[in-house]
Each structure stands twice: as C-alpha cells, then as structure tokens.
N, C-alpha and C. Protein backbone atom coordinates (compact mmCIF):
# COMPACT_ATOMS: atom_id res chain seq x y z
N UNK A 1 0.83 -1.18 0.00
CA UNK A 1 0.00 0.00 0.00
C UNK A 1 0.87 1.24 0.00
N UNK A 2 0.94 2.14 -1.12
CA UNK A 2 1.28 3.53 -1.16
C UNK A 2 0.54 4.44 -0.11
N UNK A 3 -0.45 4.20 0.26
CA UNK A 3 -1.31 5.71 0.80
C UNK A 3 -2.34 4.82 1.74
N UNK A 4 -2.24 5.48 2.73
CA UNK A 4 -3.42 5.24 3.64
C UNK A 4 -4.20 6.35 4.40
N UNK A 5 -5.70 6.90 3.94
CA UNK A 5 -5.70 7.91 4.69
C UNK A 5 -6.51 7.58 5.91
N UNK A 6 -5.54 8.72 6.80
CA UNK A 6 -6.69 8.51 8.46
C UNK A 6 -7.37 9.75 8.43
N UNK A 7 -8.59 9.11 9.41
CA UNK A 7 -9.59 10.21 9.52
C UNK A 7 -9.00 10.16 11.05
N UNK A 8 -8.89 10.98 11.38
CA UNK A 8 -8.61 11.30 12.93
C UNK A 8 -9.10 12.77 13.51
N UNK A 9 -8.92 13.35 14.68
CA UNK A 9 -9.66 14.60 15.61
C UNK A 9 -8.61 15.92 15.19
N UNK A 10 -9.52 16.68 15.62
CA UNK A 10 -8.58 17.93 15.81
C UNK A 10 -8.44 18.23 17.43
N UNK A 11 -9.10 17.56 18.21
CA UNK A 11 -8.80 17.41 19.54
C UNK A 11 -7.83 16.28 19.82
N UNK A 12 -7.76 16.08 21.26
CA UNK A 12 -6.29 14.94 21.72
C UNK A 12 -7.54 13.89 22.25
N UNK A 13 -8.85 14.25 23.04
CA UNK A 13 -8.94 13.34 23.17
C UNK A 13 -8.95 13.63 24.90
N UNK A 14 -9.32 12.65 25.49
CA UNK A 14 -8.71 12.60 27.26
C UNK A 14 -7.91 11.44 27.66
N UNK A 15 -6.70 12.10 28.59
CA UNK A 15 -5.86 11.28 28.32
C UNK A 15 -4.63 11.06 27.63
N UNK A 16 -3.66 10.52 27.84
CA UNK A 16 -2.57 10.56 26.24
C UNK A 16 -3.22 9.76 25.64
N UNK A 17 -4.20 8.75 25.88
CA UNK A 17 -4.01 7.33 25.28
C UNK A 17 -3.75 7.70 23.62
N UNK A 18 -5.20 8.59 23.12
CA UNK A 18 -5.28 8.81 21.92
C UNK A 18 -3.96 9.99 20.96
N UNK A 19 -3.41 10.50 21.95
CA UNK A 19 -2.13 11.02 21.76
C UNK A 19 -1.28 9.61 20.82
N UNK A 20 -0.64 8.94 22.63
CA UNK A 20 -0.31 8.09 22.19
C UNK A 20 -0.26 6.87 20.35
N UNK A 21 -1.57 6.72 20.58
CA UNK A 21 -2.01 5.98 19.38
C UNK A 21 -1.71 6.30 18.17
N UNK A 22 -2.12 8.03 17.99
CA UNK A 22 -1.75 8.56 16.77
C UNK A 22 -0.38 8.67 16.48
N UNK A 23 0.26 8.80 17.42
CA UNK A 23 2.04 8.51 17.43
C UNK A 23 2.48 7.79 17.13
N UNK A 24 1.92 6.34 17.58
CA UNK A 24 2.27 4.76 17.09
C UNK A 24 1.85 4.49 15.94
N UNK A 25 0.75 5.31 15.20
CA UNK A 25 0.55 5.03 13.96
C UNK A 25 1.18 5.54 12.80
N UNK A 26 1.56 7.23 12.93
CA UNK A 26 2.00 7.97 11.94
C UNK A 26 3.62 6.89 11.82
N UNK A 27 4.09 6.86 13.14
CA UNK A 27 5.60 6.40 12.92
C UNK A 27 5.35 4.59 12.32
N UNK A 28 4.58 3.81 12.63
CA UNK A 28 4.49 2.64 11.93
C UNK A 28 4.42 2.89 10.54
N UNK A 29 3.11 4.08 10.19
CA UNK A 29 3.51 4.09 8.85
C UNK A 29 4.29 4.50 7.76
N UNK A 30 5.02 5.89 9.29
CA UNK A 30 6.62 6.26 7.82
C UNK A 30 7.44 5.08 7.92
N UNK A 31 7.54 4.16 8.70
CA UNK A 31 8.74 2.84 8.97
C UNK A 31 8.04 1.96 7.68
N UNK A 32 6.94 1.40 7.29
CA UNK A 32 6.63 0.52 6.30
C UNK A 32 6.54 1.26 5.30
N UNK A 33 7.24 3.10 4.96
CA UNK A 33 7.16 3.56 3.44
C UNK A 33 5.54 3.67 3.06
N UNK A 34 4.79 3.69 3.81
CA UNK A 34 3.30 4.21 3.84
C UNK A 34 3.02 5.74 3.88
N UNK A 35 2.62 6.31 2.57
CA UNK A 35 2.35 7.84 2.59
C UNK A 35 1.24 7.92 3.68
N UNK A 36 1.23 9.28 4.57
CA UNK A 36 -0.08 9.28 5.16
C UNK A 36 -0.94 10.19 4.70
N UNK A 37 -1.91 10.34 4.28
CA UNK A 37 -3.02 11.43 3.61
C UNK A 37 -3.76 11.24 4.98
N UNK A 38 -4.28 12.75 5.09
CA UNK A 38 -5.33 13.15 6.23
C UNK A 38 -5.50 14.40 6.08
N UNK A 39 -6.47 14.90 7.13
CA UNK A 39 -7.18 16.72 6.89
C UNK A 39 -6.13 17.66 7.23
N UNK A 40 -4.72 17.72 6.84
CA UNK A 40 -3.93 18.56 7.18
C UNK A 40 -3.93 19.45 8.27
N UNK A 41 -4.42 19.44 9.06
CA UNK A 41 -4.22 20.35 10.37
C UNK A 41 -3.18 19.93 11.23
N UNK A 42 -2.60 21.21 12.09
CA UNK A 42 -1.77 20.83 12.86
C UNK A 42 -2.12 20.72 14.19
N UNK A 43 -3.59 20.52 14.69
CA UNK A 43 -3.75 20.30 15.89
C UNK A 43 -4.21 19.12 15.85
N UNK A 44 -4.50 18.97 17.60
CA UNK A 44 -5.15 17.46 17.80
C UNK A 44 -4.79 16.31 17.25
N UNK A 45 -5.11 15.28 17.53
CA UNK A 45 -4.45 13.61 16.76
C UNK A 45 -3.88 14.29 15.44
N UNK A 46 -4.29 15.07 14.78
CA UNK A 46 -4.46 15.23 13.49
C UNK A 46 -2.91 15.79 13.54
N UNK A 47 -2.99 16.43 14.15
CA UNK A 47 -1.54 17.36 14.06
C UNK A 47 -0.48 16.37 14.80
N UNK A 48 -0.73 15.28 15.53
CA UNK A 48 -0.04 14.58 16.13
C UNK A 48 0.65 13.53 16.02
N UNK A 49 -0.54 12.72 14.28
CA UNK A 49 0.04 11.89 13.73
C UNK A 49 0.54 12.24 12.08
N UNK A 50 0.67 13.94 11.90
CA UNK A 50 1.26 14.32 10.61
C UNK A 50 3.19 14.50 11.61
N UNK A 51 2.71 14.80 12.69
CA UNK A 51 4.59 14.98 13.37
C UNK A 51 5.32 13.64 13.35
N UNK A 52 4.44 12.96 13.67
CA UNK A 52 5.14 10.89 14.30
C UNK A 52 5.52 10.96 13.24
N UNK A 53 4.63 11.20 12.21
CA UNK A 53 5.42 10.15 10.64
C UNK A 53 6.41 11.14 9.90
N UNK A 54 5.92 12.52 9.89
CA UNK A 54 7.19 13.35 9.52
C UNK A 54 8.63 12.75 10.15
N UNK A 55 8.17 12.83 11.80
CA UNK A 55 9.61 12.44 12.32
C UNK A 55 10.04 11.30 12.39
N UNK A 56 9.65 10.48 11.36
CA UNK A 56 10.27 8.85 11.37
C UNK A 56 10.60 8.83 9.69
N UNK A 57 10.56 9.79 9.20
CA UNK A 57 10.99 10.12 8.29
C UNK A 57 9.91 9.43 7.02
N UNK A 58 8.52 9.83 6.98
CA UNK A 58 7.37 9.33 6.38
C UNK A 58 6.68 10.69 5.47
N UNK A 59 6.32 10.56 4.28
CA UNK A 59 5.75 11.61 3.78
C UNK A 59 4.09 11.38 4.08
N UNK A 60 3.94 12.90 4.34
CA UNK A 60 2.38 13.09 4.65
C UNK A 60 1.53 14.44 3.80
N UNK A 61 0.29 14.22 3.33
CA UNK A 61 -0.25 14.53 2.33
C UNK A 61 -1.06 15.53 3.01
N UNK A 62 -1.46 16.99 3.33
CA UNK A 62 -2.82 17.15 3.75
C UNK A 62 -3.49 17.64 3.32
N UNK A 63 -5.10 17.61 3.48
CA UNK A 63 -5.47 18.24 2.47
C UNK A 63 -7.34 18.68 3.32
N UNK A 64 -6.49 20.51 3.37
CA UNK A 64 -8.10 20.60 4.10
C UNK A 64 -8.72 21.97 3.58
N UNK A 65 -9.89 22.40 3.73
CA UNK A 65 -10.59 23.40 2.81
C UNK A 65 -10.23 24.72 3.60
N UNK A 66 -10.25 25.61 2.73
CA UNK A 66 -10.35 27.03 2.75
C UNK A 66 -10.57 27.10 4.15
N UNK A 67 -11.90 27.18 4.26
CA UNK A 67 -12.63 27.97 5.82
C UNK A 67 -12.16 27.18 6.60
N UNK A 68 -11.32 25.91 7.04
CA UNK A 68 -10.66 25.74 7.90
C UNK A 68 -9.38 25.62 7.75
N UNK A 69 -8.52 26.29 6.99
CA UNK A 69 -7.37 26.60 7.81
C UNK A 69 -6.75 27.31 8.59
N UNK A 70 -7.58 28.37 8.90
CA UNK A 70 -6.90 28.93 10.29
C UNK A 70 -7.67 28.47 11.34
N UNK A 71 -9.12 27.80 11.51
CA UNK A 71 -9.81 27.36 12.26
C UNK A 71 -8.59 25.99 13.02
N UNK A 72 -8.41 25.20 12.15
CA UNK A 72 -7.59 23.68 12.49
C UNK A 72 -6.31 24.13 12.57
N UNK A 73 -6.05 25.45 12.20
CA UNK A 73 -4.50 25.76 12.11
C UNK A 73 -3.70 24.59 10.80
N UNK A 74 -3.69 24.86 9.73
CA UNK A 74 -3.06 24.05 8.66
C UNK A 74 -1.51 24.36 8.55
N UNK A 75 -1.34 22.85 8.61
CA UNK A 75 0.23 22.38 9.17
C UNK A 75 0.78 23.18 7.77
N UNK A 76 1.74 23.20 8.16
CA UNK A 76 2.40 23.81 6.70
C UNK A 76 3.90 23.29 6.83
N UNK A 77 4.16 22.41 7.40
CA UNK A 77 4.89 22.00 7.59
C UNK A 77 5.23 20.23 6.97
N UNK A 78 4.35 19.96 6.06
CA UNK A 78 4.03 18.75 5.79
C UNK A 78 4.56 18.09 4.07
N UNK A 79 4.86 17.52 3.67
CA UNK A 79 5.05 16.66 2.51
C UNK A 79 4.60 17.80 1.39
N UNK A 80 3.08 17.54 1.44
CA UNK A 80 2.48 18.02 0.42
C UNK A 80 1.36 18.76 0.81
N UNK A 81 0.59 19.95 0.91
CA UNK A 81 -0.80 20.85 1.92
C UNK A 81 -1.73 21.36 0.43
N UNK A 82 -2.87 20.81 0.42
CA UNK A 82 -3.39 21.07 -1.01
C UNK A 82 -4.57 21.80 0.21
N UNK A 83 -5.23 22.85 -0.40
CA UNK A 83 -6.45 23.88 0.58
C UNK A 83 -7.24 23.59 -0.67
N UNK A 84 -8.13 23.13 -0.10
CA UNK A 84 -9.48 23.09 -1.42
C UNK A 84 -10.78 23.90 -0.71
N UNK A 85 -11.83 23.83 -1.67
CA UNK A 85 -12.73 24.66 -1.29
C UNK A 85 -13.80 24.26 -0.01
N UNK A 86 -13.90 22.90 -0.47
CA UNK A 86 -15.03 22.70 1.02
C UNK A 86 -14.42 21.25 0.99
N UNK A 87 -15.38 20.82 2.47
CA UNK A 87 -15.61 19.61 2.74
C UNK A 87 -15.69 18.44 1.85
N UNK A 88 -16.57 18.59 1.32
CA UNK A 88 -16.77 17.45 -0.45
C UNK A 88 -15.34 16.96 -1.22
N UNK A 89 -14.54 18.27 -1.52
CA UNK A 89 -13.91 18.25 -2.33
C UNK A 89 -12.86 17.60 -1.46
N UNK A 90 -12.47 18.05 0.15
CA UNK A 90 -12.05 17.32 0.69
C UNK A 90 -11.59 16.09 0.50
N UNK A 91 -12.97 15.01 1.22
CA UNK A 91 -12.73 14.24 0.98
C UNK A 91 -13.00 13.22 -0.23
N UNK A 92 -13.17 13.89 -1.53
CA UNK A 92 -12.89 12.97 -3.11
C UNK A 92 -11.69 13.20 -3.03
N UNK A 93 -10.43 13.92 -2.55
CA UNK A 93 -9.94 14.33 -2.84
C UNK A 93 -8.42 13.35 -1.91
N UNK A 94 -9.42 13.29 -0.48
CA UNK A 94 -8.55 12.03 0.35
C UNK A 94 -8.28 11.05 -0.07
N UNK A 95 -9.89 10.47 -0.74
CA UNK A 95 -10.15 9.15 -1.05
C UNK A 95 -9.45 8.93 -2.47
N UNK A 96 -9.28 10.06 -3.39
CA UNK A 96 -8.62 9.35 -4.71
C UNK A 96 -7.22 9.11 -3.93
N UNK A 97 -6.16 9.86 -3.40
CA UNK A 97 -5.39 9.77 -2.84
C UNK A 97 -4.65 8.83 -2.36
N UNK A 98 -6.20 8.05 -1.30
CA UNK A 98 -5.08 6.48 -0.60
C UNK A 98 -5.67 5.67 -1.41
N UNK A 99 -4.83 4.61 -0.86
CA UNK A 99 -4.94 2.66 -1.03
C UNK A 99 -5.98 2.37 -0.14
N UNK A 100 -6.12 2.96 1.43
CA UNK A 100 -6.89 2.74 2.04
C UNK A 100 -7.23 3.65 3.43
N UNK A 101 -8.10 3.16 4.07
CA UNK A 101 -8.38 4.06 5.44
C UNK A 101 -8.10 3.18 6.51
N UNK A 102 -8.25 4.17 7.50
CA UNK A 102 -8.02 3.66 8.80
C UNK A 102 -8.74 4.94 9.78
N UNK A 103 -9.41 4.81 10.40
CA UNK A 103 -10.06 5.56 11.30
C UNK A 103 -9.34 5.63 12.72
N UNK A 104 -8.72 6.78 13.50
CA UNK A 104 -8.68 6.86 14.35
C UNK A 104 -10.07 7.62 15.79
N UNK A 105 -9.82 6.98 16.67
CA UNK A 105 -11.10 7.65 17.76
C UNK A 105 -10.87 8.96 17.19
N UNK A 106 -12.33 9.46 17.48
CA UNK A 106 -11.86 11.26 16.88
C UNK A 106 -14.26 11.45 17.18
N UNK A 107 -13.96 12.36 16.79
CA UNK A 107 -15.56 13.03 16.83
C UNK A 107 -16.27 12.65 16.09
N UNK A 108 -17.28 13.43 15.29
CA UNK A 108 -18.73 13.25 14.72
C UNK A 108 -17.70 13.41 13.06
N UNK A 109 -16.80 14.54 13.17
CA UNK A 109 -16.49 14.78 11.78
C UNK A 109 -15.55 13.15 11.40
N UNK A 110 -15.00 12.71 12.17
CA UNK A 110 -14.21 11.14 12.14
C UNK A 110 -15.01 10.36 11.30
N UNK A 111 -16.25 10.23 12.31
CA UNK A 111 -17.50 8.90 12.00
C UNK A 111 -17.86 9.36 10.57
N UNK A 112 -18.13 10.67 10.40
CA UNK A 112 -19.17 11.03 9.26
C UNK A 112 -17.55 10.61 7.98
N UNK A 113 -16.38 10.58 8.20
CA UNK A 113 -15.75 10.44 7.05
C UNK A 113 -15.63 9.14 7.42
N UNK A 114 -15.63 8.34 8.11
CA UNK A 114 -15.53 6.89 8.16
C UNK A 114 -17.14 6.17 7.19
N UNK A 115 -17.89 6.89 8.07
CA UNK A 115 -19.10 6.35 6.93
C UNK A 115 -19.64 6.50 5.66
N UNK A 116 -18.71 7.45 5.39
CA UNK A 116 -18.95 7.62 3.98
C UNK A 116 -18.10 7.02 2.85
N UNK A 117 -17.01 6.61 3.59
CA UNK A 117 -15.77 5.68 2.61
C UNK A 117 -16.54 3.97 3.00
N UNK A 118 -17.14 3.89 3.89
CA UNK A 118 -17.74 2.40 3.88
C UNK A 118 -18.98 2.61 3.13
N UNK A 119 -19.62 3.42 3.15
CA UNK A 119 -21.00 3.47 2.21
C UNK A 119 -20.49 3.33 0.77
N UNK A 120 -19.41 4.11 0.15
CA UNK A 120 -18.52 4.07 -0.91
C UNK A 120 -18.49 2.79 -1.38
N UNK A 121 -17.61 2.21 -0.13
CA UNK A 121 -17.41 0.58 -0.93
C UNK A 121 -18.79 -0.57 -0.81
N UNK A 122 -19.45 -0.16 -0.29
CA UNK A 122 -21.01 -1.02 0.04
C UNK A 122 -21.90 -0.67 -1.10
N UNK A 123 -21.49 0.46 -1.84
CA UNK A 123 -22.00 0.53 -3.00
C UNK A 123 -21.44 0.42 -4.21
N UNK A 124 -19.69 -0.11 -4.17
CA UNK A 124 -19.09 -0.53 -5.37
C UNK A 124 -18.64 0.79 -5.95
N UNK A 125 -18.75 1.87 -5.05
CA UNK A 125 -17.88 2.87 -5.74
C UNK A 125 -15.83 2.80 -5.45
N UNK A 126 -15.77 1.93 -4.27
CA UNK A 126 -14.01 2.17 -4.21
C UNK A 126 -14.25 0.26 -4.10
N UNK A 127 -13.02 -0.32 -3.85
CA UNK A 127 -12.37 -1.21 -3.14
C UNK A 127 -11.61 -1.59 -2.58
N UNK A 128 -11.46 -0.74 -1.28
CA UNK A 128 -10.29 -0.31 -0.96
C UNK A 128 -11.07 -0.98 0.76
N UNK A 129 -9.56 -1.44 1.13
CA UNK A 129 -10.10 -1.31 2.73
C UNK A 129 -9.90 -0.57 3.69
N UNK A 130 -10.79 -0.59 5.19
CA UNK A 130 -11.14 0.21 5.52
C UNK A 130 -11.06 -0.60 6.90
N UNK A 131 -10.07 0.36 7.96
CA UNK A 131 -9.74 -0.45 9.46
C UNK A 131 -10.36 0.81 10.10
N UNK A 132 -10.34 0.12 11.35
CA UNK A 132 -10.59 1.03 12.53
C UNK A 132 -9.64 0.81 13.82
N UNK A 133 -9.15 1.77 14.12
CA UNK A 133 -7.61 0.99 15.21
C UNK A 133 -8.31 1.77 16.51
N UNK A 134 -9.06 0.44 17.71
CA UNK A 134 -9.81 0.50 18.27
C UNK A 134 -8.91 0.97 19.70
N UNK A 135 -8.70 2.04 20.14
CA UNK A 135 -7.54 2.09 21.17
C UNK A 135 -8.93 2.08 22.35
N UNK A 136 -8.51 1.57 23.39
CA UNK A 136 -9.21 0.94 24.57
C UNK A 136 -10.87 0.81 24.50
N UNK A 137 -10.87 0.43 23.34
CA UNK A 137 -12.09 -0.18 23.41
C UNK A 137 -13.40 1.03 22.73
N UNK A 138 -12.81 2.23 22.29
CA UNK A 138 -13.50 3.25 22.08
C UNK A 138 -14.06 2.92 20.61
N UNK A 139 -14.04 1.68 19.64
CA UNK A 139 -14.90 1.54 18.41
C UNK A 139 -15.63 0.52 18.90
N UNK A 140 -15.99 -0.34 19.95
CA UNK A 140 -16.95 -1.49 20.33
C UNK A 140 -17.99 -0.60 20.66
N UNK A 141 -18.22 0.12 20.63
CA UNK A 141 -20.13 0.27 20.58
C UNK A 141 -20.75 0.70 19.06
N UNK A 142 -19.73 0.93 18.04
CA UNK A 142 -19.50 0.71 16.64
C UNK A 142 -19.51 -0.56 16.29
N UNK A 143 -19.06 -1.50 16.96
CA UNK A 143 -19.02 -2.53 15.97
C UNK A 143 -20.43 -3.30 16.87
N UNK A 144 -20.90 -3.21 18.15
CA UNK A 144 -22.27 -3.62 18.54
C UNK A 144 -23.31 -3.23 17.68
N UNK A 145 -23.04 -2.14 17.20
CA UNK A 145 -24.42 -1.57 16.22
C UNK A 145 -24.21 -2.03 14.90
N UNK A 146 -23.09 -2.23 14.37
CA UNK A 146 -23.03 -3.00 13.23
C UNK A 146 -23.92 -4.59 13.41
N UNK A 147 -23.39 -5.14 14.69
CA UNK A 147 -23.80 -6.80 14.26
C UNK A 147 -25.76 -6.41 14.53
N UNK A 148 -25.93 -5.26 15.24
CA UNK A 148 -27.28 -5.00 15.59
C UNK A 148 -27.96 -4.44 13.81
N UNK A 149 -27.08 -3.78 13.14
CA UNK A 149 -27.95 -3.61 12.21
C UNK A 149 -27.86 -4.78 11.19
N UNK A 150 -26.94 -5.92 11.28
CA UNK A 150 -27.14 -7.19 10.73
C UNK A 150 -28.46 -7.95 11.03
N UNK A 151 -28.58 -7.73 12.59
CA UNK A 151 -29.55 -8.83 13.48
C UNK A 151 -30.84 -8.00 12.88
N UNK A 152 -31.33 -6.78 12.63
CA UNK A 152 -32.46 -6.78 12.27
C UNK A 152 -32.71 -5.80 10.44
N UNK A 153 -31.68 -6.65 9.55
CA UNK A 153 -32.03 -6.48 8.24
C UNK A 153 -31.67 -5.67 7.48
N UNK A 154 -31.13 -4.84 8.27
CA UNK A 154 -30.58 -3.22 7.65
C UNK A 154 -29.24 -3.70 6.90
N UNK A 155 -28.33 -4.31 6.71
CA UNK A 155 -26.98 -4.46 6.77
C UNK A 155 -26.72 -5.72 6.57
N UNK A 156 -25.73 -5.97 5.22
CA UNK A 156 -25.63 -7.27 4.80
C UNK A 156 -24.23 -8.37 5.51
N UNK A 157 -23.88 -9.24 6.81
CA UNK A 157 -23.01 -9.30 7.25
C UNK A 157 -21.78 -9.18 6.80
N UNK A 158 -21.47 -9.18 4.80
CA UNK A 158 -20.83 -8.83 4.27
C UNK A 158 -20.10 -7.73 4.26
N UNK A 159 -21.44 -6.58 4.27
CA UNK A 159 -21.10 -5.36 4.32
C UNK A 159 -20.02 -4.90 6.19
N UNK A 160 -20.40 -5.94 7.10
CA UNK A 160 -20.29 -5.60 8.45
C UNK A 160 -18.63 -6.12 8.19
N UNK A 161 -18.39 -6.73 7.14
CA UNK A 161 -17.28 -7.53 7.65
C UNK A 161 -16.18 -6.60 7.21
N UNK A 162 -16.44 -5.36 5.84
CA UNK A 162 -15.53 -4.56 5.19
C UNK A 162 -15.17 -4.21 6.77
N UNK A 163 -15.39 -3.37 7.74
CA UNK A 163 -14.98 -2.61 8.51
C UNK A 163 -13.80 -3.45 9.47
N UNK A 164 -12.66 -3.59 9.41
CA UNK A 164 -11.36 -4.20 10.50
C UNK A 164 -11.06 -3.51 11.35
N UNK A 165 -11.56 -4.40 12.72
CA UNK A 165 -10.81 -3.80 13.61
C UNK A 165 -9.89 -4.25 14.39
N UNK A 166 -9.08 -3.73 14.93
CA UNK A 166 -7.63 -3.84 15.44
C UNK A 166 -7.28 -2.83 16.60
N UNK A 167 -6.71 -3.63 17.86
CA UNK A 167 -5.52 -2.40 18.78
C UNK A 167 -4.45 -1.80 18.21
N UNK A 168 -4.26 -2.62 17.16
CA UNK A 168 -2.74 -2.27 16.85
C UNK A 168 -1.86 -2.09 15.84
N UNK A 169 -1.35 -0.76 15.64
CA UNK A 169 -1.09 -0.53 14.15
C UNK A 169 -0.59 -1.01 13.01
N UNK A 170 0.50 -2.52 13.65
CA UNK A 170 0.94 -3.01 12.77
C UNK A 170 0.14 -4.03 12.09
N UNK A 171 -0.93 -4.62 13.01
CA UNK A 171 -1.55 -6.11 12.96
C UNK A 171 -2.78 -5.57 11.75
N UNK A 172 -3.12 -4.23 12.05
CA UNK A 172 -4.34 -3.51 11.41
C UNK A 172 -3.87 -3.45 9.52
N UNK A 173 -2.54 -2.76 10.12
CA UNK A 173 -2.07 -2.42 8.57
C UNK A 173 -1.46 -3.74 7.71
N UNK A 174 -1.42 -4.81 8.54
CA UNK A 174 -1.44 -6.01 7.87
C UNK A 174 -2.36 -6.55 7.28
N UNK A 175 -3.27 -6.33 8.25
CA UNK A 175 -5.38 -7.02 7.68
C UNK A 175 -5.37 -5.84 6.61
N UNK A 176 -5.35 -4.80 6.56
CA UNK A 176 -5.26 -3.92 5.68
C UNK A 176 -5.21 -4.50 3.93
N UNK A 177 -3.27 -4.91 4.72
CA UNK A 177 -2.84 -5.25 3.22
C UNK A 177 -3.59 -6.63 2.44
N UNK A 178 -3.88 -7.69 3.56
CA UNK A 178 -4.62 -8.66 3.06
C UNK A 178 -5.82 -8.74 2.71
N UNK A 179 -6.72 -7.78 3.58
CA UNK A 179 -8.38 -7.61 3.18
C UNK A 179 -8.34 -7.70 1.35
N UNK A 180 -9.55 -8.76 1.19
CA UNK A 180 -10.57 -8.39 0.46
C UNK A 180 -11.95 -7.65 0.60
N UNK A 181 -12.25 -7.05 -0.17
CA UNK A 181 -13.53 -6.49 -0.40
C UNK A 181 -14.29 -7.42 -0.72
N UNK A 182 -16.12 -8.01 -0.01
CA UNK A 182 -17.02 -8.98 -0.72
C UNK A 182 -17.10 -8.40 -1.78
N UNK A 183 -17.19 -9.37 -2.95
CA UNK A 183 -18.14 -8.53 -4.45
C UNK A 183 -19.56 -9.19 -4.20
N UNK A 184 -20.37 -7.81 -4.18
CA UNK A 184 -21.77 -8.34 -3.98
C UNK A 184 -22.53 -7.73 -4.92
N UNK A 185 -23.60 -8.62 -5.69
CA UNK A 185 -23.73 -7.73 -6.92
C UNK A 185 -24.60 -6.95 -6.86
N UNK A 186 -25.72 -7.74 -5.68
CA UNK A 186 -26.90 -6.49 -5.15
C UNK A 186 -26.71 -6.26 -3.56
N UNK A 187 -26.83 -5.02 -3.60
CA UNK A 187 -25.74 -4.38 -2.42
C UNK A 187 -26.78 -4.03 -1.26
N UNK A 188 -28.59 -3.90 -1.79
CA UNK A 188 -29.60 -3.68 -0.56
C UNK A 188 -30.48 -4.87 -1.15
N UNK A 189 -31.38 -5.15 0.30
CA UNK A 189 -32.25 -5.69 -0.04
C UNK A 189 -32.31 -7.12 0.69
C-alpha cells in the first residue's frame, strides 16, 4: 500500500491514550514507506500523527478546505498541503489519494468520514479497505451496532465484515494489506 488515509480529531482526546495511538501510527507508517493522507491540520491527533510520521521520516499529504485553515490551524509544515474549497472536495480528494483508510477515535467529523468511505465501498464505488484501530475499546459500541444492524435487516453481514478492527497498528495495517472487499452484486435488499 502507497497511501493510507486517516480520519482522525482535531482534539487529543482525554488522556494521552489517543495522543499516544496517533504517534504509534503515523511512525508505523513512515517505517513501512506508507504515505499518510489526512485533513492537514496541525492540531489534535491530526496534528499529532502528521509529526510521528514526519519524524520517522514518512511523507504526509494534507489536504483541508479554505474555511478551515486557520480554524484547524493548517500544518504547513508537511510533505504536500493542497487547501481546497469545502468539505466534499475534501474528501474525493482524500479518497482518490489512498490505497486505504483507517479511522482513528476522533468526533462526529471522524464517524461522518468513516461512513462515507464504507458506504462508498457497500456501493461498489471504491475497493479499498477500511480499518478502525480500536484504542481501549473506544470503536466497540461501533461494531455492537453493526452486528445490531445485521440482526435486524438493515446491513448485509458482508457489508459488516468490510470494517477491520484492530488495537494495533501493525496487525491492522497487515489485515489492511490482506483484506478483500465482498463482491456483492446487489448491495440492498
């Protein structure tokens, strides 16, 4: 895998843990030659795991819109800093970018880009996979509502299975490299 993008916070989070995490990830992925693409800011996880992989000697991609870069503070300090116009363009713009995702804990803006790269591939627009690196347990009430929207019809266990989760950055970015995508030819119903 050339590119993996994370969706991660512009906050830390409580705690180092999520500090931590984003640290162990940016630097796992400049060590395996993994570009990192994410929302270019220099705060929060966000800003925390564009430093790990800078400083392990990893190129990182960012790429965030107009009206927030002085809001997120945009790193300018990074690989490559593309400012586009909004949100949208954003993330077409993440997603042509990587090989794959990986979600770190992070807020509402995290989930909403996590669900929209799994809706993506649930509808045969990417095939790309898609982890979640579960640091103390903060994606298990995510993955309860997944097997819950299996158990009553909404959600094909196929579709439940694209989403990997993992503690740990190396084991994740391994399932990563091995995941297949189901080919399903009718995707509701």
């Amino acid at each position: 895998m050339g590119s993996i993008c994370v969706f991660c916070g512009s906050s830390s989070g409580t705690g180092s843990r999520y500090v931590d995490a984003a640290t162990a990830l940016g630097e796992h992925l400049a060590r395996a030659g993994v570009r990192v693409v994410y929302g270019g800011a220099h705060v929060g996880t966000m800003g925390v795991l564009a430093d790990a992989a800078l400083a392990a000697g990893g190129e990182v991609v960012g790429i965030i819109p107009e009206g927030m870069v002085e809001r997120e503070i945009a790193h300018t300090g990074l690989t490559e800093l593309h400012v586009v116009a909004d949100m949208h363009e954003r993330k077409a713009l993440m997603s042509e970018r990587a090989d794959a995702f990986i979600a770190l804990p992070g807020g509402a803006g995290t989930l909403e880009e996590l669900f929209e790269v799994w809706t993506w591939a649930q509808l045969g627009l990417h095939a790309k996979p898609i982890g979640l690196l579960d640091i103390d347990g903060f994606y298990q009430p995510l993955r309860v509502m997944t097997d819950h929207m299996v158990d009553e019809g909404f959600l094909r266990p196929s579709h439940r299975d694209t989403l990997l989760f993992d503690t740990d950055p190396a084991r994740l970015l391994r399932g990563l490299a091995e995941h297949q995508l189901p080919r399903v030819d009718k995707w509701a119903g």
